[in-house]
Protein backbone atom coordinates (compact mmCIF):
# COMPACT_ATOMS: atom_id res chain seq x y z
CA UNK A 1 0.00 0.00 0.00
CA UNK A 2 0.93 3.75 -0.70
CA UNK A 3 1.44 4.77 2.91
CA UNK A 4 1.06 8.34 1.64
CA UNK A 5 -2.72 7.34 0.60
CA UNK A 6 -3.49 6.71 4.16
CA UNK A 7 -1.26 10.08 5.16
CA UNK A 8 -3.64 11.99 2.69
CA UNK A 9 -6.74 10.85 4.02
CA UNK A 10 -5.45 11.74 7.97
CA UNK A 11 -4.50 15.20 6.50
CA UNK A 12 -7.81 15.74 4.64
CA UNK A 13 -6.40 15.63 1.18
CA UNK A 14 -7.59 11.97 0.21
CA UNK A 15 -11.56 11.05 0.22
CA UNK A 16 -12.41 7.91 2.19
CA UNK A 17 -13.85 6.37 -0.78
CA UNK A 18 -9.76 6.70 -2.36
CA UNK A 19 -8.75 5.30 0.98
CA UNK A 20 -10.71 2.15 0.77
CA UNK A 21 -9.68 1.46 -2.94
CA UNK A 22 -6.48 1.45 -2.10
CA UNK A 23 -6.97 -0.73 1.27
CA UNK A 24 -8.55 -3.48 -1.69
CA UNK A 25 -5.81 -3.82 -4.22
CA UNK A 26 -3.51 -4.39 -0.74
CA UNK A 27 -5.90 -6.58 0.42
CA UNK A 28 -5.99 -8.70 -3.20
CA UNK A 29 -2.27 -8.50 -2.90
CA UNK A 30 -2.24 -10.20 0.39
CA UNK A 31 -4.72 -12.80 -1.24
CA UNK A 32 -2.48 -13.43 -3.95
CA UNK A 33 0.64 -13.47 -2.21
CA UNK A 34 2.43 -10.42 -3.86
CA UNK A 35 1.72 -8.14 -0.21
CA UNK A 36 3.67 -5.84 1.72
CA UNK A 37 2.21 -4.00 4.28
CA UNK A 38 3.72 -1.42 3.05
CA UNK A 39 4.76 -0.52 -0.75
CA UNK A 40 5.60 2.47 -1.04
CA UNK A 41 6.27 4.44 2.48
CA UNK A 42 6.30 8.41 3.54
CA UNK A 43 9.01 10.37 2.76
CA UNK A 44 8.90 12.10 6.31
CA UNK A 45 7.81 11.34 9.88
CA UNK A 46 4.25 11.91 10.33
CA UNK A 47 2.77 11.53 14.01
CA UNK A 48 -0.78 9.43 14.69
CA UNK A 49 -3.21 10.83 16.83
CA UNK A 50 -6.08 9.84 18.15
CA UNK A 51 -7.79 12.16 15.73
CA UNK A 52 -6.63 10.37 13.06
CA UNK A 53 -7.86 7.04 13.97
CA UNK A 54 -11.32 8.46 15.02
CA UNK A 55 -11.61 9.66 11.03
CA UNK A 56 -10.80 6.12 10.08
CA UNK A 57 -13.51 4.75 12.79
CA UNK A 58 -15.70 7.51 10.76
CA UNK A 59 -14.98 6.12 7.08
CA UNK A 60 -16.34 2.56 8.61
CA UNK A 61 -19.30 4.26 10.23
CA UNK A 62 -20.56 5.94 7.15
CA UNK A 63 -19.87 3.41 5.26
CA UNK A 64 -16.85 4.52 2.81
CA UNK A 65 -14.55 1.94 4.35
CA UNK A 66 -15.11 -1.84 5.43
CA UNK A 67 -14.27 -2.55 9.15
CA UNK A 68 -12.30 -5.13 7.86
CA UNK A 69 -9.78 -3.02 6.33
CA UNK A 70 -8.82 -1.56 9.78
CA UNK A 71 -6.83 -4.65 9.93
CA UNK A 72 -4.67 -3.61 6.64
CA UNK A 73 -4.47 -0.10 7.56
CA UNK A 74 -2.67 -1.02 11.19
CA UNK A 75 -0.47 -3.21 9.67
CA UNK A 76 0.81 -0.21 7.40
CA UNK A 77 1.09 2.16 10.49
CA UNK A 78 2.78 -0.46 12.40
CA UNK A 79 5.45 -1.46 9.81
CA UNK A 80 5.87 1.88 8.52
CA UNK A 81 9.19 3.41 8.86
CA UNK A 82 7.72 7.08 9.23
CA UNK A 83 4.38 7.05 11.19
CA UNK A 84 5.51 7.54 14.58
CA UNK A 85 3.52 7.61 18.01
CA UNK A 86 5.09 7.61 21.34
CA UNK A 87 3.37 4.72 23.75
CA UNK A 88 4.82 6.55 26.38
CA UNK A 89 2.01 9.46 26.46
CA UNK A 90 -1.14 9.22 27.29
CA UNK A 91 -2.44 10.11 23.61
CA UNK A 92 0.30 7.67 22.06
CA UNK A 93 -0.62 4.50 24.37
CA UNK A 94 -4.35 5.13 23.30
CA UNK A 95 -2.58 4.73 19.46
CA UNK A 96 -0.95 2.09 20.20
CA UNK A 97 -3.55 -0.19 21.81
CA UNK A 98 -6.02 0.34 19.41
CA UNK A 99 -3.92 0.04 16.14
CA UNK A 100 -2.69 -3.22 17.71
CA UNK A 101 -6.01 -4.61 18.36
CA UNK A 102 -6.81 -3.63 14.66
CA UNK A 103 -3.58 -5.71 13.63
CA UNK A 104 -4.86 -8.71 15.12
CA UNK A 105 -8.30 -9.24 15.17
CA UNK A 106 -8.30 -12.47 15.47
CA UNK A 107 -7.02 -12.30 19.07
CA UNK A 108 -8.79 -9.23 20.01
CA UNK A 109 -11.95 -7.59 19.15
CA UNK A 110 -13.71 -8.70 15.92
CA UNK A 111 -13.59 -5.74 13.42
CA UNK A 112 -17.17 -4.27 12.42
CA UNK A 113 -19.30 -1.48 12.28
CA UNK A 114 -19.93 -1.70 16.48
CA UNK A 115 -16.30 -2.16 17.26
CA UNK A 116 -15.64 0.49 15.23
CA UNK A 117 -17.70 2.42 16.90
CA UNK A 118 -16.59 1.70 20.16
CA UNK A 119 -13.27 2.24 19.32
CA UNK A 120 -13.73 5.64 17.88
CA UNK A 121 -15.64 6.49 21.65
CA UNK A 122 -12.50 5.05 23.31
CA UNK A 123 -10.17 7.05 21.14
CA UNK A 124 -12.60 10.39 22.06
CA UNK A 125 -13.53 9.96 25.67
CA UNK A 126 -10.53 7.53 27.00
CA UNK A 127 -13.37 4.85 27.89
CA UNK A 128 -13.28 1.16 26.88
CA UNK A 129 -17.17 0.07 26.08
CA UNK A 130 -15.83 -3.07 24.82
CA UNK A 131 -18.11 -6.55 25.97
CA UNK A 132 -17.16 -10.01 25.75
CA UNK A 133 -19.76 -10.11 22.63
CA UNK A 134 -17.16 -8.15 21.05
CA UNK A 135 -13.85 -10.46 21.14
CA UNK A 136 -13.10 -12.81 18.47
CA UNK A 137 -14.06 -16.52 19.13
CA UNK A 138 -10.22 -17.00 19.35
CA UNK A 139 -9.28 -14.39 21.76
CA UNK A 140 -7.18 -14.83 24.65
CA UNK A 141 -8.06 -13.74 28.38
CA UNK A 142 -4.78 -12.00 29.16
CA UNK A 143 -4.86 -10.18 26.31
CA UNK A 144 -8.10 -8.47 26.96
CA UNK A 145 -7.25 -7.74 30.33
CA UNK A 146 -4.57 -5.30 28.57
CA UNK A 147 -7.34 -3.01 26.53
């Protein structure tokens, strides 16, 4: 995937609609066996925010973007050379638990339209409104303990 794509639709310059057409040719890569996370990668640092994973919750709540493709999308920010968070903050550990619970779905919570909205509240308010209805048939106890 073009990490810039997904860079362009956190800075407002790429429609939702372009994000999700993008997340499918990665996605038929993956299918194929051709994938890398990511293809082509920034050019310069560019910092996550909670903001910017709330407009991705947003695409999946109206409808532009299928939950499913969460899963593609953290696997570019997480082997990305340039988009950075710091786990250490309050605002960066937020990041970083939700992208990795997007990475792995099949060990955390199930990727739909209700997660996603969940996750957009928890990435807003701080709250976790996450149920056991919500975890993957395969998830592990200790690792929902860590959400």
């Amino acid at each position: 995937m073009n990490a810039d794509v997904l860079r362009g639709f956190f800075e407002g310059r790429v429609p939702g609609i372009t994000l999700a057409q993008e997340t499918a040719l990665s996605e038929s890569l993956l299918e194929g066996g051709e994938y890398t996370a990511v293809g082509t990668d920034l050019e310069s640092e560019f910092t996550v925010r909670p903001v910017h994973l709330v407009a991705l919750c947003d695409a999946v709540l109206k409808g532009e973007l299928k939950a499913a493709r969460l899963e593609v999308l953290a696997s570019v920010l997480v082997r990305s050379e340039k988009f950075m968070w710091d786990p250490r903050t309050k605002e960066g550990g937020l990041v970083s638990r939700v992208i990795y619970a997007w990475e792995a779905p099949e060990i955390n919570y199930v990727l739909s339209t209700a997660t996603a909205a969940k996750f957009r509240h928890m990435l807003v308010t701080g709250e976790n409104e996450f149920d056991d209805a919500d975890w993957s048939d395969t998830g592990r106890p200790d690792v929902r303990a860590s959400l």
